[in-house]
C-alpha atoms as a PDB file:
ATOM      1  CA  UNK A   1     122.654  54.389 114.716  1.00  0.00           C
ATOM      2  CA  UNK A   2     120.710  55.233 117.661  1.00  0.00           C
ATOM      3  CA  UNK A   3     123.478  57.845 118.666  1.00  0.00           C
ATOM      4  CA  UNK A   4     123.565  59.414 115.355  1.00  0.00           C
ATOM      5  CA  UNK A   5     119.691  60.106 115.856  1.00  0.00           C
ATOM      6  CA  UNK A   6     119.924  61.111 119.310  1.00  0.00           C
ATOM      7  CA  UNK A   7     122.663  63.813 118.356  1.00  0.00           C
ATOM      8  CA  UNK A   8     120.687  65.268 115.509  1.00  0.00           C
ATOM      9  CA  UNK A   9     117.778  65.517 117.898  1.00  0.00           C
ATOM     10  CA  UNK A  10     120.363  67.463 119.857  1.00  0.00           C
ATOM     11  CA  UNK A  11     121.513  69.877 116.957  1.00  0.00           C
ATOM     12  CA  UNK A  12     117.986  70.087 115.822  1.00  0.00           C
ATOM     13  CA  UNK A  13     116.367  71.439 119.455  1.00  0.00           C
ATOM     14  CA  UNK A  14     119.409  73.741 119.943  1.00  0.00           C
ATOM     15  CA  UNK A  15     118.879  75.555 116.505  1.00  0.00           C
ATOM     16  CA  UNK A  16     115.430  75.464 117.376  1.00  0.00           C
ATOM     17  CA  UNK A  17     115.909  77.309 120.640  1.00  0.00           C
ATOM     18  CA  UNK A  18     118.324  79.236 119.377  1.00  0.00           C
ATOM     19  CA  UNK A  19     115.988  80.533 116.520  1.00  0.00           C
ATOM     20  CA  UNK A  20     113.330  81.224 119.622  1.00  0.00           C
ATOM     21  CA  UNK A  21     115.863  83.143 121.679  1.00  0.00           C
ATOM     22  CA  UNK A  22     116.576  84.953 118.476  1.00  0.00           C
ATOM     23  CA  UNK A  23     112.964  86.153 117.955  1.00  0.00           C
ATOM     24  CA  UNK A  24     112.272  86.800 121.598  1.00  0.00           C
ATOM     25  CA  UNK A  25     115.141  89.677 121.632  1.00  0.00           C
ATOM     26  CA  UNK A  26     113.741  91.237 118.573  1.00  0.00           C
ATOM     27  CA  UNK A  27     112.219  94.667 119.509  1.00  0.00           C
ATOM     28  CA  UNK A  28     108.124  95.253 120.086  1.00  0.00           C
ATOM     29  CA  UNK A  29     107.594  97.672 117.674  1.00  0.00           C
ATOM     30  CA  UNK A  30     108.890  97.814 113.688  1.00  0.00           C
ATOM     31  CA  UNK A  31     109.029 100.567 111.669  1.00  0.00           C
ATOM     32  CA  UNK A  32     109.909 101.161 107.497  1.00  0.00           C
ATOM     33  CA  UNK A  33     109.883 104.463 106.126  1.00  0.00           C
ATOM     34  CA  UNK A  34     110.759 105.377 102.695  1.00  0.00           C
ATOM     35  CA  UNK A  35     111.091 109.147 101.282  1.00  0.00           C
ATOM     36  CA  UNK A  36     110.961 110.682  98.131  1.00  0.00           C
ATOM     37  CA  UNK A  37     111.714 114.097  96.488  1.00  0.00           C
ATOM     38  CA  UNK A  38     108.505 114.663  94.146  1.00  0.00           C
ATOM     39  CA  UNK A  39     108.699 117.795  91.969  1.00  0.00           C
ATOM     40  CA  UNK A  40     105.086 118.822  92.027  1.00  0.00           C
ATOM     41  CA  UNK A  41     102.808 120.447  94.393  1.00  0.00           C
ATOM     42  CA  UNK A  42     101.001 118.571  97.774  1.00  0.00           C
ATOM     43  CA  UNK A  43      97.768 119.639  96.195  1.00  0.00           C
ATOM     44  CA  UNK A  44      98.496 117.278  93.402  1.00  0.00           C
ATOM     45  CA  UNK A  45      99.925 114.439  95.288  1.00  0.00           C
ATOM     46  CA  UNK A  46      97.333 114.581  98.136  1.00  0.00           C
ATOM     47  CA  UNK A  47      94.109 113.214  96.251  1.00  0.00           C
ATOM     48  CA  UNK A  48      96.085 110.253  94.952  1.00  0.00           C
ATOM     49  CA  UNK A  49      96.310 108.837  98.456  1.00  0.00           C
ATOM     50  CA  UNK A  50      93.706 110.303  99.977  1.00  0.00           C
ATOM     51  CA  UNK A  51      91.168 108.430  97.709  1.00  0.00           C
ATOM     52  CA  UNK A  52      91.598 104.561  97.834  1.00  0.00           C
ATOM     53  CA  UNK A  53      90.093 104.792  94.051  1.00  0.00           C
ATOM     54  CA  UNK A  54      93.338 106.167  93.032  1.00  0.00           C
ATOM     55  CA  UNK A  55      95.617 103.722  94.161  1.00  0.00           C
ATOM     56  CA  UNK A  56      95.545 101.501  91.587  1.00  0.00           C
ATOM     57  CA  UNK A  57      97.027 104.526  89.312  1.00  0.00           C
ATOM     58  CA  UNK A  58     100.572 104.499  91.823  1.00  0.00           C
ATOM     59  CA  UNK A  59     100.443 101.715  94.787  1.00  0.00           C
ATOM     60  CA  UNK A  60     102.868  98.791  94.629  1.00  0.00           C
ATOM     61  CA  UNK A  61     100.311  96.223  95.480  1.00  0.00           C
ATOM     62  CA  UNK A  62      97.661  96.777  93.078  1.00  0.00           C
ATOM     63  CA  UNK A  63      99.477  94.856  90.298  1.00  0.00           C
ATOM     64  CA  UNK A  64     100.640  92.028  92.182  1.00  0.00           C
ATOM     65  CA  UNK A  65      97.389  89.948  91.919  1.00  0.00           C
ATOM     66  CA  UNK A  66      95.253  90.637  88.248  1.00  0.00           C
ATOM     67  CA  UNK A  67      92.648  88.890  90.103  1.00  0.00           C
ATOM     68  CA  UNK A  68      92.472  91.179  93.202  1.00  0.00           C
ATOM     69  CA  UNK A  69      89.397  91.877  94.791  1.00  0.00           C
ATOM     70  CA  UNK A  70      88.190  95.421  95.584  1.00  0.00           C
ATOM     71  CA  UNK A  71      85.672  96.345  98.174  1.00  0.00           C
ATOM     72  CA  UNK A  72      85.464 100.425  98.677  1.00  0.00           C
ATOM     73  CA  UNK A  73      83.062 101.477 101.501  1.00  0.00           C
ATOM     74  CA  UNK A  74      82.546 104.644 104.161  1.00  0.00           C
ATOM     75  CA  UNK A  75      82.951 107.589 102.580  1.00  0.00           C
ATOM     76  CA  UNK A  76      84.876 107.998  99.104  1.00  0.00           C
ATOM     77  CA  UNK A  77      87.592 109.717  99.894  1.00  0.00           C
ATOM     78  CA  UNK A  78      89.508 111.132 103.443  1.00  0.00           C
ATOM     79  CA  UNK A  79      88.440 109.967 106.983  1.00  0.00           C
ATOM     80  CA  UNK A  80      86.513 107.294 107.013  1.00  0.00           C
ATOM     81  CA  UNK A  81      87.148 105.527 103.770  1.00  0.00           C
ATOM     82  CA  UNK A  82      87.189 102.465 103.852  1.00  0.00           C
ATOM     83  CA  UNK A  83      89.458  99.808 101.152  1.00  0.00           C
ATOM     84  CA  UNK A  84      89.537  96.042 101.818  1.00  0.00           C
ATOM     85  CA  UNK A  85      91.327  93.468  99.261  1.00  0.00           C
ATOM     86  CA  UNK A  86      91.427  89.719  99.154  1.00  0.00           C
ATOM     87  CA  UNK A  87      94.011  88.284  96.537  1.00  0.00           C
ATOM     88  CA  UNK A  88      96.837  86.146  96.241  1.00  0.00           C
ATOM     89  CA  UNK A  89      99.266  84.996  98.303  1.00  0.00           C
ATOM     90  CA  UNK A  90     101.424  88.657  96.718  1.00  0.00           C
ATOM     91  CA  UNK A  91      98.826  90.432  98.691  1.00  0.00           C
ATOM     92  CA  UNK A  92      96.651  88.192 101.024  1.00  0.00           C
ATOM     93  CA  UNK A  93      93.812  90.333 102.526  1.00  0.00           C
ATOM     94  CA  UNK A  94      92.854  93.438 104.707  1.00  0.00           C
ATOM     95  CA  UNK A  95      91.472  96.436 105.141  1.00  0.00           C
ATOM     96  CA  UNK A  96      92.413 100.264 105.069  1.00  0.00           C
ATOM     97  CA  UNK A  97      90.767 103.248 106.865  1.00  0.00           C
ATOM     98  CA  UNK A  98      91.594 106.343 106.571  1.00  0.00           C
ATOM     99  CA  UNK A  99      91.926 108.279 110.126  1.00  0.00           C
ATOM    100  CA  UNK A 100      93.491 110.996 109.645  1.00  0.00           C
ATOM    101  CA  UNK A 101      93.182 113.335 106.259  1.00  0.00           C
ATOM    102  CA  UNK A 102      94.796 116.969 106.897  1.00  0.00           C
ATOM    103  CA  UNK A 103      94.765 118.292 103.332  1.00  0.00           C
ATOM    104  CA  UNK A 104      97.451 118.626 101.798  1.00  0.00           C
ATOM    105  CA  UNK A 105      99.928 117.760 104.682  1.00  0.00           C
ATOM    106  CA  UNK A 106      99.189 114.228 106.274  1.00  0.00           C
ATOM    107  CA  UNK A 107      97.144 111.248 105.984  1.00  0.00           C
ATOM    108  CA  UNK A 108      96.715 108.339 108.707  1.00  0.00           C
ATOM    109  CA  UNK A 109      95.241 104.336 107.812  1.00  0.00           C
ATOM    110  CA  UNK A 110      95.167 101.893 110.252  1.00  0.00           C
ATOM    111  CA  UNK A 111      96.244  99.411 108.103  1.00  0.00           C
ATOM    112  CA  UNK A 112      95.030  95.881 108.830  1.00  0.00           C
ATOM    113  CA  UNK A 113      96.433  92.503 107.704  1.00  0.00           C
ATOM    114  CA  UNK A 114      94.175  89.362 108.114  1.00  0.00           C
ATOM    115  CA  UNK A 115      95.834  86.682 105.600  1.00  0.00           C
ATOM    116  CA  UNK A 116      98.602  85.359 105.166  1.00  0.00           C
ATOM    117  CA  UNK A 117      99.758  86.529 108.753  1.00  0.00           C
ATOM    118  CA  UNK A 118      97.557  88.920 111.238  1.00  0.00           C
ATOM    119  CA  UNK A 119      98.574  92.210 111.764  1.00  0.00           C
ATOM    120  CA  UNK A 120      97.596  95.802 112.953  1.00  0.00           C
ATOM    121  CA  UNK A 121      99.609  98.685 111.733  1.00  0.00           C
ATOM    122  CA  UNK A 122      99.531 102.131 110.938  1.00  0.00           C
ATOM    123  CA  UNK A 123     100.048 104.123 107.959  1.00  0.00           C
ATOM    124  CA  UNK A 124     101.289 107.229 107.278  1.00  0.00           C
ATOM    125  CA  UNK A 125     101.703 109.592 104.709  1.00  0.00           C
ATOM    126  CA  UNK A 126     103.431 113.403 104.749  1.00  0.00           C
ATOM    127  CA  UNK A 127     103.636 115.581 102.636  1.00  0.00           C
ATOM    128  CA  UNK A 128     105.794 118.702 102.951  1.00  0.00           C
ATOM    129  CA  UNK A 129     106.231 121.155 100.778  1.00  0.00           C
ATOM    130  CA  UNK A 130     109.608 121.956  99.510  1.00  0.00           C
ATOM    131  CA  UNK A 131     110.953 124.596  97.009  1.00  0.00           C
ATOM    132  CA  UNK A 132     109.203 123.826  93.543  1.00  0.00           C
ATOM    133  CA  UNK A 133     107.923 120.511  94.738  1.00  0.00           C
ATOM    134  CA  UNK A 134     107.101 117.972  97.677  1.00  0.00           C
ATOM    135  CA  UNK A 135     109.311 115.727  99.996  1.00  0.00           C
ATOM    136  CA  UNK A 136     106.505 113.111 100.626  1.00  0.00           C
ATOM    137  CA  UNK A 137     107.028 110.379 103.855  1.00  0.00           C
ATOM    138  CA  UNK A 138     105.684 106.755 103.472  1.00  0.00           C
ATOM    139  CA  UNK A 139     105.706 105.560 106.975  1.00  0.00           C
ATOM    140  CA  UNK A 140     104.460 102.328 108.317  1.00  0.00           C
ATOM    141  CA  UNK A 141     104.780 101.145 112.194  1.00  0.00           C
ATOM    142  CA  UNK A 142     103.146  98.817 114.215  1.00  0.00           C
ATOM    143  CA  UNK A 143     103.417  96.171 117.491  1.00  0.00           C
ATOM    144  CA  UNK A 144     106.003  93.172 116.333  1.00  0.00           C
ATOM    145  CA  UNK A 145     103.875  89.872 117.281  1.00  0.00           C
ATOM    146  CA  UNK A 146     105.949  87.029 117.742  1.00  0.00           C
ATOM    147  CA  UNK A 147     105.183  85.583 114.443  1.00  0.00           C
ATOM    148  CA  UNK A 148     106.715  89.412 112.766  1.00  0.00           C
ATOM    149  CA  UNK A 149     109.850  88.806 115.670  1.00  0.00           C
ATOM    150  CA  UNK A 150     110.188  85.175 114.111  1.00  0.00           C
ATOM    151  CA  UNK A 151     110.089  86.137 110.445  1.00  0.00           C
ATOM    152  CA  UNK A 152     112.521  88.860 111.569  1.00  0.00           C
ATOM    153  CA  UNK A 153     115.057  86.537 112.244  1.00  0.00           C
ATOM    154  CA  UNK A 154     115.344  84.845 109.045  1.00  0.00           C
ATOM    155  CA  UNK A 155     114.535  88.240 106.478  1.00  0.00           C
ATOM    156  CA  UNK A 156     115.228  92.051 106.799  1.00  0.00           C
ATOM    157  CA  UNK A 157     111.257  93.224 106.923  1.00  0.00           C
ATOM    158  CA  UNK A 158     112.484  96.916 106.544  1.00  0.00           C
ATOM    159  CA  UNK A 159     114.535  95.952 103.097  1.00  0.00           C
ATOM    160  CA  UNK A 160     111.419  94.002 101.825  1.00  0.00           C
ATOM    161  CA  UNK A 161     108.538  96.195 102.611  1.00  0.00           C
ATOM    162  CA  UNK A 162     110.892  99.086 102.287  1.00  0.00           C
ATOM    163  CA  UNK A 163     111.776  98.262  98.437  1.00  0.00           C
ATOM    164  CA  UNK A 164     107.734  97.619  97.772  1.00  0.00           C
ATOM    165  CA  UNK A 165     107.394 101.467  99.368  1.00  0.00           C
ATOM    166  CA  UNK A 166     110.262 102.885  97.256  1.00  0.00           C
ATOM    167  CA  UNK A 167     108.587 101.372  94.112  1.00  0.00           C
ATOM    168  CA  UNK A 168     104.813 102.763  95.007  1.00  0.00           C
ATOM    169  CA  UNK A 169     106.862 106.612  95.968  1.00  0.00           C
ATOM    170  CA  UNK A 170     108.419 106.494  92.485  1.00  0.00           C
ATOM    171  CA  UNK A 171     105.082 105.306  90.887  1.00  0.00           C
ATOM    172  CA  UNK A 172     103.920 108.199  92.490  1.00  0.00           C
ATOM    173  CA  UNK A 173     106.209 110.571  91.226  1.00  0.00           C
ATOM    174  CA  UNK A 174     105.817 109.205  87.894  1.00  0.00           C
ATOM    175  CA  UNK A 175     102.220 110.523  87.980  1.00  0.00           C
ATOM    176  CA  UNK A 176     102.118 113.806  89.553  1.00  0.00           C
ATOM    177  CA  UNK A 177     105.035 115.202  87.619  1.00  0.00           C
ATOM    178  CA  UNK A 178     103.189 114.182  84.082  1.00  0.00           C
END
């Protein structure tokens, strides 16, 4: 009996190194971007991301906790607005500022995640024109902590982040080409 024990204990630290070794060759930096044809102006795509009031018309996030809590501060729209949350376990908590606002072209957020797991990141959002409409960028990038390296190892972060973008792009379609 005491062999059988002893040889799990075995299995169970090699798959636990293994798993370490795993997350320790996963690269520094991550990156999901998602794209999206939109057949309306910049003009009219612009304000809806530029103003955290109007995220709750398109974003991907706002509808994952009915009990989500809002806080808005800085300016009201453009650099230096400011949106924290605090919700569920869907959305844990943070806080968005807006760095960067070229009108209509780009927007930057650092992009700040305190709960369930820390992390700094940075938004971005471009819009250029093309033909009748927009091709509009949803780009998000940041350092990989370990904890990000270790998750990597057991879930595709760019298909499940990535599919939460592709929703909020087509949500945003949906409302600048009404």
């Amino acid at each position: 009996m005491l062999e059988v024990i002893a040889v799990i204990a075995v299995i169970l630290a090699v798959a636990i190194a293994v798993v370490l070794v795993l997350a320790a060759t996963k690269p520094g930096r991550f990156s999901v971007r998602r794209e999206i044809r939109v057949h309306a102006p910049a003009e009219k795509i612009f304000p809806l991301i530029n103003d955290f009031h109007r995220w709750v018309d398109w974003s991907p996030y706002e509808h994952k906790d009915p009990a989500l809590k809002r806080t808005y501060s800085g300016l009201e729209s453009g650099k230096g607005a400011v949106y924290a949350w605090d919700g569920n376990n869907n959305v844990g908590s943070g806080r968005m500022e807006i760095l960067e606002s070229a009108a209509p072209s780009k927007i930057v957020i650092q992009l700040d995640f305190f709960k369930p797991i820390e992390g700094h990141n940075t938004a971005e959002f471009t819009m250029l024109p093309q033909g009748d409409g927009t091709h509009v960028i949803w780009l998000m990038h940041g350092p990989a902590s370990f904890m990000n390296k270790l998750m990597q190892v057991f879930m595709n972060l760019d298909r499940m982040i990535g599919k939460d973008f592709e929703a909020g792009l087509v949500n945003l379609k949906n409302v600048t080409e009404k």
